[in-house]
N, C-alpha and C. Protein backbone atom coordinates (compact mmCIF):
# COMPACT_ATOMS: atom_id res chain seq x y z
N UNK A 1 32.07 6.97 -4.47
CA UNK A 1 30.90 6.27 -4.94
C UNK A 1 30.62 6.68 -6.39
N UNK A 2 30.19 5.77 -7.31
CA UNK A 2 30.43 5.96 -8.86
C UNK A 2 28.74 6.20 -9.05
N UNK A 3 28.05 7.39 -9.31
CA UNK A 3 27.34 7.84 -10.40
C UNK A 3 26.75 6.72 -11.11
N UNK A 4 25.22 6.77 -10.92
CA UNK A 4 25.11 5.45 -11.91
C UNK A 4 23.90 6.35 -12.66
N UNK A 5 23.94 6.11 -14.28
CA UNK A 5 23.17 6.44 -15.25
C UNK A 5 21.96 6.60 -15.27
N UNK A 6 21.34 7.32 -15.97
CA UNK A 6 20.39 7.59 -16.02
C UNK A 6 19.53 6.21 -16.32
N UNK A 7 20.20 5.41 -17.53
CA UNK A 7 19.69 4.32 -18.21
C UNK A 7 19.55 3.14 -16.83
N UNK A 8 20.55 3.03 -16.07
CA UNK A 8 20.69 1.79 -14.83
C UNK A 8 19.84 2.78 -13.84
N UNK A 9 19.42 3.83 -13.44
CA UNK A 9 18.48 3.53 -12.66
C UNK A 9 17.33 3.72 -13.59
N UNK A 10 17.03 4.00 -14.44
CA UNK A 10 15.52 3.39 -14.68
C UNK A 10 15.46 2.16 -14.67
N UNK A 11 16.42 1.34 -15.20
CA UNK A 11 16.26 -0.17 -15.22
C UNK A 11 15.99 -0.59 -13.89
N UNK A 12 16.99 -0.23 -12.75
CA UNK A 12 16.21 -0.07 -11.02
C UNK A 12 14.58 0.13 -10.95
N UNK A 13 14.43 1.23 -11.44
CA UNK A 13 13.39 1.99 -10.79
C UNK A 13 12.30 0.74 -11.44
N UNK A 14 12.28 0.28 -12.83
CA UNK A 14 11.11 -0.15 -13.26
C UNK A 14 11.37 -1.77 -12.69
N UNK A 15 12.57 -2.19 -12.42
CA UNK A 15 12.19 -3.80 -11.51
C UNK A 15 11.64 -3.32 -10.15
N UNK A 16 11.99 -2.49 -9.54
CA UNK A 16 10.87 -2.35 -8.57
C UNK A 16 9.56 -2.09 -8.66
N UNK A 17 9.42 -1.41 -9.75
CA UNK A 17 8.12 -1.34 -9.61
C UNK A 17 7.34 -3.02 -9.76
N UNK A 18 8.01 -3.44 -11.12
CA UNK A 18 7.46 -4.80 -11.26
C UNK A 18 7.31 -5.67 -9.93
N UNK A 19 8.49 -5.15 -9.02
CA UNK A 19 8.43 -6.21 -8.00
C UNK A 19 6.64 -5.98 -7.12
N UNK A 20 7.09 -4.16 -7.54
CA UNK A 20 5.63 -4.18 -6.27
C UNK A 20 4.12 -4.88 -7.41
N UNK A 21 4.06 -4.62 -8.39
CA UNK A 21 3.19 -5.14 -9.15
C UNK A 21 2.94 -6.50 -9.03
N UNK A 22 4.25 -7.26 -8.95
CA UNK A 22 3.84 -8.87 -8.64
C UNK A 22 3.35 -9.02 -7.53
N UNK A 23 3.84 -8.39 -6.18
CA UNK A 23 3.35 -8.67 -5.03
C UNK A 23 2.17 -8.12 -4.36
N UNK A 24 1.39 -7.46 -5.15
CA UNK A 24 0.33 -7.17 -5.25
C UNK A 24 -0.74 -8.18 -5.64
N UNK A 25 0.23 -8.53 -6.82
CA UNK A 25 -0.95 -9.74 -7.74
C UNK A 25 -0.96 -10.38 -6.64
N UNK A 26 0.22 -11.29 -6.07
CA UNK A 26 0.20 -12.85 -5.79
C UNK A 26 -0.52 -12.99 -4.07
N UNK A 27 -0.69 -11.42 -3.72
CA UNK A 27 -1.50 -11.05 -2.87
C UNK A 27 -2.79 -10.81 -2.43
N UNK A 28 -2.95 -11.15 -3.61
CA UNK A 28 -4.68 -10.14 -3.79
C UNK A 28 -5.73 -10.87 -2.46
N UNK A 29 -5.68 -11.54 -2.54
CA UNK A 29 -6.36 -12.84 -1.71
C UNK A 29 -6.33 -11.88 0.25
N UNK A 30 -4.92 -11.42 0.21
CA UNK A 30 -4.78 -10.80 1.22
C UNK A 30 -5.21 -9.34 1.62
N UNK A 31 -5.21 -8.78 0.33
CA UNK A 31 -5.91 -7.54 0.48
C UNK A 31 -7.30 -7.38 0.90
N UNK A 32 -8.00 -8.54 -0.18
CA UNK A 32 -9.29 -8.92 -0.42
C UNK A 32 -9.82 -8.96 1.09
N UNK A 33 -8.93 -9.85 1.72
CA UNK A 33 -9.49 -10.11 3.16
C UNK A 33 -9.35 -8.84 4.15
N UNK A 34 -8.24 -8.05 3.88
CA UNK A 34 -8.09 -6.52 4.45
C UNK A 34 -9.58 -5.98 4.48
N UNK A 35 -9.97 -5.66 3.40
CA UNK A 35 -11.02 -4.67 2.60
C UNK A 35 -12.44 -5.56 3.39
N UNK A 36 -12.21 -6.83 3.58
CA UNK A 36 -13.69 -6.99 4.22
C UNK A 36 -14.11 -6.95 5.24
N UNK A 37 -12.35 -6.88 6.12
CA UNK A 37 -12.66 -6.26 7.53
C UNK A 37 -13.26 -5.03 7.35
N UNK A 38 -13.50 -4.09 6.53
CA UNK A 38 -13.81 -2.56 6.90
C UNK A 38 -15.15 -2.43 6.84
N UNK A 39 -15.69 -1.63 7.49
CA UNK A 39 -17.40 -1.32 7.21
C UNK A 39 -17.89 -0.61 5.62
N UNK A 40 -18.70 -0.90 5.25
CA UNK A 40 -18.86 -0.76 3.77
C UNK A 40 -18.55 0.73 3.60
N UNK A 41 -19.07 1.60 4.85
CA UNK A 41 -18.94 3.32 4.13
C UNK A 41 -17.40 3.11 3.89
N UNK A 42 -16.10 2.41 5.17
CA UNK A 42 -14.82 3.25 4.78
C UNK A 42 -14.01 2.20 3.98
N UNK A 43 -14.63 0.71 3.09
CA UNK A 43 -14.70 0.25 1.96
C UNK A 43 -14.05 1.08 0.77
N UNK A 44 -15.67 2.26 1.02
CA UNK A 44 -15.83 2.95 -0.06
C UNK A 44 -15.15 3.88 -0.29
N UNK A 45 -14.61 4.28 0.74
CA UNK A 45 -13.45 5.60 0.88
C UNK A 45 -12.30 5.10 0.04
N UNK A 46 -12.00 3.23 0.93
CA UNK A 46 -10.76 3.34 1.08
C UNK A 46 -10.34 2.31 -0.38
N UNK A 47 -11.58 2.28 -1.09
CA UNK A 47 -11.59 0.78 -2.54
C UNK A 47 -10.78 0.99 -3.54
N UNK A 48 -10.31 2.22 -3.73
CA UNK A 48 -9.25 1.80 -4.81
C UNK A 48 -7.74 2.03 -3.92
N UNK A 49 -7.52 1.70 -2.64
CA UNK A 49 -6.19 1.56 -2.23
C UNK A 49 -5.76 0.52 -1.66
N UNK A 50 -4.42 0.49 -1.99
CA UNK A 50 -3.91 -1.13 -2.20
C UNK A 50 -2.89 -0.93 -0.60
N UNK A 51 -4.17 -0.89 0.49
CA UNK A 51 -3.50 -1.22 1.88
C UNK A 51 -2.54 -2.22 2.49
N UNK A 52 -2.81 -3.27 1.83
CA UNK A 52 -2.24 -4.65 1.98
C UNK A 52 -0.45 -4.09 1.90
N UNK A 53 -0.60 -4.05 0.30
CA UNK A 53 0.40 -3.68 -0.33
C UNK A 53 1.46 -2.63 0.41
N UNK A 54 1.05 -1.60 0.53
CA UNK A 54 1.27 -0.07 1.61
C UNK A 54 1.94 -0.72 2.72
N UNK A 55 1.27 -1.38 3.68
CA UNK A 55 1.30 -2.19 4.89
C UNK A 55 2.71 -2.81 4.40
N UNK A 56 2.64 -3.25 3.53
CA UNK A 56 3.60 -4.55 3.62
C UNK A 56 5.30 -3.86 2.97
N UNK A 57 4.66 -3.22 2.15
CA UNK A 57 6.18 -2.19 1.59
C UNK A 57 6.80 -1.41 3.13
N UNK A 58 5.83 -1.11 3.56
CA UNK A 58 6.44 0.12 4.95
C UNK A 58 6.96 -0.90 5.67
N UNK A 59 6.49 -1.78 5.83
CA UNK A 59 7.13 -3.29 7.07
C UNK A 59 8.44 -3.29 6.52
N UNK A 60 8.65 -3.64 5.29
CA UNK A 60 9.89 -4.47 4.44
C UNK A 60 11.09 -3.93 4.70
N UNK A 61 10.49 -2.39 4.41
CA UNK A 61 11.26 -0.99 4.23
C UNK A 61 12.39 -0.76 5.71
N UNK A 62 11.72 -0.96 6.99
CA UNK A 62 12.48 -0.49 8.08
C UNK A 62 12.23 0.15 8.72
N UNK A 63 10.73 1.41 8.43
CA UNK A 63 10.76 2.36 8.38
C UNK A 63 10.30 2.61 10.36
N UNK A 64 10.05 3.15 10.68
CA UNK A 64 9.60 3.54 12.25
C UNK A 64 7.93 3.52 12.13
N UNK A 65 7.14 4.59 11.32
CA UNK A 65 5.64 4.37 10.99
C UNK A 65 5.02 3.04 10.15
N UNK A 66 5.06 2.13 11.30
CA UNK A 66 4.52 1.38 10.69
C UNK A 66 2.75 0.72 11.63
N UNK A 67 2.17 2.06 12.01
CA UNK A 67 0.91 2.09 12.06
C UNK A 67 -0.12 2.97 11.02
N UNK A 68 0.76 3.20 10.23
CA UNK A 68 0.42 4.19 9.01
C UNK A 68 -0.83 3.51 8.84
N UNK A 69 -0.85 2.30 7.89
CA UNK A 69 -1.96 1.82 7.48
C UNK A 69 -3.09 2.01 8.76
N UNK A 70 -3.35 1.58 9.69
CA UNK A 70 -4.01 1.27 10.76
C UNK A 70 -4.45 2.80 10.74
N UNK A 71 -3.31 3.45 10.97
CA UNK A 71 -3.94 4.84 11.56
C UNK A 71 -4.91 5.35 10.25
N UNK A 72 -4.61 4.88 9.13
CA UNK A 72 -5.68 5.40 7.51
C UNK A 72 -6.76 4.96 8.18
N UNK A 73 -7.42 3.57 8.16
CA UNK A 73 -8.02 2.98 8.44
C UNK A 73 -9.20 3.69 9.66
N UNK A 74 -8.16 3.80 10.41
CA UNK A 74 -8.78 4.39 11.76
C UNK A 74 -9.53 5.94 11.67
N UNK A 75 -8.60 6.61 10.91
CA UNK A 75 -8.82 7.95 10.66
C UNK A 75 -10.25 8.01 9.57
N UNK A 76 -10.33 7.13 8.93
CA UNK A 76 -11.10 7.07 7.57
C UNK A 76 -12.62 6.77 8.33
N UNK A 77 -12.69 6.28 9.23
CA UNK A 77 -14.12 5.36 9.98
C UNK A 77 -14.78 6.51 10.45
N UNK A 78 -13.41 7.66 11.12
CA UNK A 78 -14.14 9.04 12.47
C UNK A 78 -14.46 10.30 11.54
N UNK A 79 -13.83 9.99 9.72
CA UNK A 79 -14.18 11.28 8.93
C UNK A 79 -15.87 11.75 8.89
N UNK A 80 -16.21 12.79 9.47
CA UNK A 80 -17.66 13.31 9.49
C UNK A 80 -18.01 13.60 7.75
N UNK A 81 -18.83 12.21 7.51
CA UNK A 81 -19.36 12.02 6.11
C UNK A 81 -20.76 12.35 6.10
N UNK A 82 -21.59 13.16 5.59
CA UNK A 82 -23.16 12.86 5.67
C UNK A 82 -23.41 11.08 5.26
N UNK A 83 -24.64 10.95 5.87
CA UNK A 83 -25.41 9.82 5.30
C UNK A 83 -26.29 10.01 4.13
């Protein structure tokens, strides 16, 4: 197996990223609707993370945990927060 450059995988590394960046954008609509299932406190926990996104990379991926998101979600609602 041939060694590939430093220069070809960044060029890798940064179309993926773009990929996840687009599919984020062309998503938003879907996240949006994620985030309003949640109750406003774990909203607030959970508002700057891009669950949708998470969710949907781990699906793509193959991976076996793919209650990850759910279990955030779940875990985030039972965290003992003051009021």
């Amino acid at each position: 197996m041939k060694k590939k450059s430093i220069h070809q995988l960044a060029i890798e590394r940064t179309e993926e990223i773009k990929r996840w960046v687009n599919l984020a954008s062309e998503n938003a609509d879907k996240e949006s609707e994620l985030k309003a299932t949640l109750s406003p406190r774990i909203a607030e926990i959970l508002k700057g993370k891009k669950l949708w996104l998470l969710d949907s990379l781990i699906r793509a991926s193959g991976r076996e945990d793919l209650n990850l998101v759910e279990d955030k979600r779940v875990s985030a609602s039972q965290a003992p927060f003051p009021d």
